[in-house]
N, C-alpha and C. Protein backbone atom coordinates (compact mmCIF):
# COMPACT_ATOMS: atom_id res chain seq x y z
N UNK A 1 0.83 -1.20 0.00
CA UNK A 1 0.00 0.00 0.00
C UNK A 1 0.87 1.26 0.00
N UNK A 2 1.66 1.28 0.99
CA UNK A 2 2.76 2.45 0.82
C UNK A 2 3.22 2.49 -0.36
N UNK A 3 3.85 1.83 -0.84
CA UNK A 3 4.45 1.45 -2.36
C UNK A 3 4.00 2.17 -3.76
N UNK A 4 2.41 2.07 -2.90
CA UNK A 4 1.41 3.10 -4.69
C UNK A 4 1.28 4.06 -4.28
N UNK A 5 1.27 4.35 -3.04
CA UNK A 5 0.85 6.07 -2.64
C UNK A 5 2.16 6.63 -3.00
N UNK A 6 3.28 5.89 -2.79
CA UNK A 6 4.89 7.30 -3.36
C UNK A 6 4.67 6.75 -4.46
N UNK A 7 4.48 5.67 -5.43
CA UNK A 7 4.48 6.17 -6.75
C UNK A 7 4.19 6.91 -7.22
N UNK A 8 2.60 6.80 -6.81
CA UNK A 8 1.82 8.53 -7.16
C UNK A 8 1.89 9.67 -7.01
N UNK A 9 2.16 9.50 -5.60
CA UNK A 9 2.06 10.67 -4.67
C UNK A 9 3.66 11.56 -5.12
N UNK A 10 4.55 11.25 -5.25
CA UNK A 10 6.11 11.59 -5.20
C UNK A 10 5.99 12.53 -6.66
N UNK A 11 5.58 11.78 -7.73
CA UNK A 11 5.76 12.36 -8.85
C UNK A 11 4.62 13.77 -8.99
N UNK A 12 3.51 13.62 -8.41
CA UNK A 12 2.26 14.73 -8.13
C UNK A 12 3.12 15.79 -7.45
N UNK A 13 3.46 15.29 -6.05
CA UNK A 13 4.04 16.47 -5.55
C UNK A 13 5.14 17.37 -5.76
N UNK A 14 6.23 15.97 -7.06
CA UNK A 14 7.23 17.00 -7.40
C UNK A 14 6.22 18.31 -8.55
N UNK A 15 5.02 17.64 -9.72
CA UNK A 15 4.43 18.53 -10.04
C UNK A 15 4.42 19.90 -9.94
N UNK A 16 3.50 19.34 -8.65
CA UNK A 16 2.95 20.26 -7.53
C UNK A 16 3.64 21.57 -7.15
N UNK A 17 4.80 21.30 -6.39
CA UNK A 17 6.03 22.08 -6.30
C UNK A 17 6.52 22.77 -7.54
N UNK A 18 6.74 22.08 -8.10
CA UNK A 18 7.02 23.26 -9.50
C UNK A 18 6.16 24.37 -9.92
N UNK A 19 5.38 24.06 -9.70
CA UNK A 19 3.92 24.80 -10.32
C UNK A 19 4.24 26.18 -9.02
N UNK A 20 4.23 26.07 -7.59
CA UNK A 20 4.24 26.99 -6.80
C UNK A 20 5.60 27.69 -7.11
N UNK A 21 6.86 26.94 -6.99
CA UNK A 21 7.85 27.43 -7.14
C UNK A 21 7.67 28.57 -8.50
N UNK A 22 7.51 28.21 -9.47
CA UNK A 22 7.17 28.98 -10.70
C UNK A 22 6.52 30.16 -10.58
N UNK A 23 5.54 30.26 -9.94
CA UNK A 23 4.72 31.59 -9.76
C UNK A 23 5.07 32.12 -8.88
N UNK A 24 5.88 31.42 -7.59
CA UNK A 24 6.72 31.97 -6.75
C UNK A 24 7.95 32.93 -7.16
N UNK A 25 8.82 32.72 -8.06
CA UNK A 25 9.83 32.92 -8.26
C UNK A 25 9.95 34.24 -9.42
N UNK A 26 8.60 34.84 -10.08
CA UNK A 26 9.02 35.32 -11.14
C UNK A 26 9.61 37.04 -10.40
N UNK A 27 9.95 37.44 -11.65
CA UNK A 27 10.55 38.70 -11.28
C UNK A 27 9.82 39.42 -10.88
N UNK A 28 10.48 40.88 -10.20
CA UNK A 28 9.68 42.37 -10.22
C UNK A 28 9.39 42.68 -11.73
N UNK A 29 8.48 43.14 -12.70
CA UNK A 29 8.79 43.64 -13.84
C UNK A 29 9.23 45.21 -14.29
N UNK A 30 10.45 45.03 -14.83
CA UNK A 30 11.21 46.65 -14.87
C UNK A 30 9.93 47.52 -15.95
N UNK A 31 10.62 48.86 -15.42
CA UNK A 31 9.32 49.67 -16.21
C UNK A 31 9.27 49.24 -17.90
N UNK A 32 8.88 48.69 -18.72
CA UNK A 32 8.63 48.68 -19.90
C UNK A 32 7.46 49.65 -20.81
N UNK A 33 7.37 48.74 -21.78
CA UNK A 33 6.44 49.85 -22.44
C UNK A 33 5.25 50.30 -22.21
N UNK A 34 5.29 48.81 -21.45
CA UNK A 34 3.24 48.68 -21.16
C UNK A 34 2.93 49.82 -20.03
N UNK A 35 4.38 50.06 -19.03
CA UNK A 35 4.09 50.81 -17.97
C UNK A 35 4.17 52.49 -18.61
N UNK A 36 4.56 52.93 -19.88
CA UNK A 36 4.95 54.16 -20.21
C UNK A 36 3.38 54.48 -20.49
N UNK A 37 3.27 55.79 -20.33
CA UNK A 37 2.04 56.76 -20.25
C UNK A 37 2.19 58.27 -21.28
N UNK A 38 1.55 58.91 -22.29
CA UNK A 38 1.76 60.29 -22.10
C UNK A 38 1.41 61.01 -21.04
N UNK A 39 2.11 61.80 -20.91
CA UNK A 39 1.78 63.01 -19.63
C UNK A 39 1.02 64.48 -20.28
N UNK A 40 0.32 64.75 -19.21
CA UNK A 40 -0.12 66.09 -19.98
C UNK A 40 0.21 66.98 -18.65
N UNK A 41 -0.15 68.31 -19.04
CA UNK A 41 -0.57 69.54 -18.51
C UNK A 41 -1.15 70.28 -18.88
N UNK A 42 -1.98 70.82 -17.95
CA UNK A 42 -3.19 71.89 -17.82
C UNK A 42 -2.61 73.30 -18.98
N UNK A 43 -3.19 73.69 -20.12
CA UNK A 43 -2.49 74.41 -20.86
C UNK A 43 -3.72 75.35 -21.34
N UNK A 44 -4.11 76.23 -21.04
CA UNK A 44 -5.43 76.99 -21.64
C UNK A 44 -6.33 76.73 -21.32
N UNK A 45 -6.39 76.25 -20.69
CA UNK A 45 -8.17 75.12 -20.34
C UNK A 45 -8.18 74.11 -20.97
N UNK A 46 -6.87 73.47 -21.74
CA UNK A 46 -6.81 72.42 -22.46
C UNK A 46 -6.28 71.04 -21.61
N UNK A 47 -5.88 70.09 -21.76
CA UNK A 47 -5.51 69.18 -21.45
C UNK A 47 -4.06 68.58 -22.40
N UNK A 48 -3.25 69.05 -22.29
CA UNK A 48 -1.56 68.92 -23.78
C UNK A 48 -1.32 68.34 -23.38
N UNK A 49 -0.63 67.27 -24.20
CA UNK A 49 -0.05 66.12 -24.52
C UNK A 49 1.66 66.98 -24.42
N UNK A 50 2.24 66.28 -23.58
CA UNK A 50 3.68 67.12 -23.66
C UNK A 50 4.80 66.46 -22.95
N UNK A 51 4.92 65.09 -22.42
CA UNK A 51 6.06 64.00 -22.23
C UNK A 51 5.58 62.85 -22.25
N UNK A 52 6.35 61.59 -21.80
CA UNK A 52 6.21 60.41 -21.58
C UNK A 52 6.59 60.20 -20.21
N UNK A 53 5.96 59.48 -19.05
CA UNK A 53 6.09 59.49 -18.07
C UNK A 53 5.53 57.52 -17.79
N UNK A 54 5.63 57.14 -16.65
CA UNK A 54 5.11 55.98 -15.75
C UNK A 54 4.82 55.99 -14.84
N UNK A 55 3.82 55.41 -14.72
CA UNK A 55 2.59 54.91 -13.55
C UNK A 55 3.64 54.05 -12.75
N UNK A 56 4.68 53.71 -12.84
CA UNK A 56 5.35 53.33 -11.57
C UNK A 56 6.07 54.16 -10.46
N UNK A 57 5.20 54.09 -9.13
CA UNK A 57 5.55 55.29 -8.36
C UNK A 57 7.52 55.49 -8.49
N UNK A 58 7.68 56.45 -8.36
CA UNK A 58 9.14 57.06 -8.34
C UNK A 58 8.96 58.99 -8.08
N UNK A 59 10.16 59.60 -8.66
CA UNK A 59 9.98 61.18 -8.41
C UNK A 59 9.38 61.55 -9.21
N UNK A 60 8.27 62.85 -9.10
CA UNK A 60 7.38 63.15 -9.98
C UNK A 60 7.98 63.49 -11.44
N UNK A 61 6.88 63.28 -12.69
CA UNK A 61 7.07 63.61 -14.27
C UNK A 61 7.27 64.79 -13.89
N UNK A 62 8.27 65.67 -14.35
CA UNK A 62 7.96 67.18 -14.54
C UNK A 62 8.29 67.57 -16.05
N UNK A 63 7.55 68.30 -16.45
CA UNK A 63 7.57 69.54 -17.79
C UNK A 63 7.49 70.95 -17.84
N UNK A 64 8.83 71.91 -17.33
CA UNK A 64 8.40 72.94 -17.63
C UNK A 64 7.96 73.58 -16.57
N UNK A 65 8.32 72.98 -15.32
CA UNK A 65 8.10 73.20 -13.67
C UNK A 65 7.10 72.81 -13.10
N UNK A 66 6.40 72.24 -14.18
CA UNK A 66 4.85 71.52 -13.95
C UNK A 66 4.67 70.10 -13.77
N UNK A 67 4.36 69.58 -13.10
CA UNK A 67 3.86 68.37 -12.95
C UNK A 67 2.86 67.13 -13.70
N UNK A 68 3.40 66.41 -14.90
CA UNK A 68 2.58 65.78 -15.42
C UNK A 68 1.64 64.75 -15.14
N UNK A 69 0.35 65.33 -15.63
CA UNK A 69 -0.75 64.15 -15.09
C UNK A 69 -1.29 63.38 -16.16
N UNK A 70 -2.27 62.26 -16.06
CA UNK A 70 -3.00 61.43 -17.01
C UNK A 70 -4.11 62.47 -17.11
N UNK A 71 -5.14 61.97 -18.59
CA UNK A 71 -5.95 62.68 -19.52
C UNK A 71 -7.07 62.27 -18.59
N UNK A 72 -8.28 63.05 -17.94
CA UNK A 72 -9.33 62.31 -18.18
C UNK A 72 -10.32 63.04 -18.86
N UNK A 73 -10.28 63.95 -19.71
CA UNK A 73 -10.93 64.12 -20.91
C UNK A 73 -10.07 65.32 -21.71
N UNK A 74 -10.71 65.90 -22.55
CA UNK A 74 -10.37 67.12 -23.29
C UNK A 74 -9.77 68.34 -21.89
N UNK A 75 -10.82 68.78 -21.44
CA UNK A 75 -10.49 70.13 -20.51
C UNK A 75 -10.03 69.47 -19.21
N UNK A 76 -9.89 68.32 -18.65
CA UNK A 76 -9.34 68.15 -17.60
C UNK A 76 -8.51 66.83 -17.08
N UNK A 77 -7.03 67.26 -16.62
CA UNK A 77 -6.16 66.82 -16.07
C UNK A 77 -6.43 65.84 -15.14
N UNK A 78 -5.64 64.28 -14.91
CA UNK A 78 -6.04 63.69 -14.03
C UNK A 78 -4.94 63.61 -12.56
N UNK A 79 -4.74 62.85 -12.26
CA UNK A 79 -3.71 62.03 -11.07
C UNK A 79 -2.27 62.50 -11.88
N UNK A 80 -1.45 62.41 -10.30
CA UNK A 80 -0.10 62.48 -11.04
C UNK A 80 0.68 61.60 -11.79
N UNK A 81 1.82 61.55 -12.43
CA UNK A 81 2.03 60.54 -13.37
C UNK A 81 4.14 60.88 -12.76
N UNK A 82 4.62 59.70 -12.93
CA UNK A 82 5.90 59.67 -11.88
C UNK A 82 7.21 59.14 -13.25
N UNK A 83 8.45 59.97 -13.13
CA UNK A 83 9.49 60.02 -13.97
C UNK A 83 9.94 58.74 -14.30
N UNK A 84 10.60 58.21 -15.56
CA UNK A 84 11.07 57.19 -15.82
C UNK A 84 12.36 57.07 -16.27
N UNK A 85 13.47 55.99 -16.27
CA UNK A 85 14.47 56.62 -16.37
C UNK A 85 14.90 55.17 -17.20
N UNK A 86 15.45 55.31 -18.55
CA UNK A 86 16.36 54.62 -19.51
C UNK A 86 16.91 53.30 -18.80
């Protein structure tokens, strides 16, 4: 009886283990593209398109002494948006 349960059991749990280890183990992901954003600022009552910035917290986007935020429509500026670096 012991005999079939580690047959089974041994090869399942090495499985098993892999599977956690794996999702355990992956990286932080560095800022890439998916994380890059345009930035705007408040410009006339407009909303301008005027750097590239990331949603990964760090020191703020700045443009121009201004602080770049995300779009949430035509006339208005959203949340801040944080510097990215090469």
């Amino acid at each position: 009886m012991k005999t079939k349960v580690l047959k089974l059991g041994m090869p399942l749990l090495a499985f098993m283990l892999a599977i956690v280890f794996a999702f355990a183990s992956t990286p932080e992901t560095a800022v890439g593209e998916s994380s890059l954003v345009p930035g705007y600022i408040q410009q006339s009552g407009k909303c301008v398109e005027v750097t590239v910035c990331s949603t990964k917290e760090g020191p703020l986007c700045m443009y121009n002494g201004l602080v770049a935020r995300t779009k949430i429509n035509n006339d208005q500026c959203g949340s801040f948006l944080y510097h990215w670096a090469n």
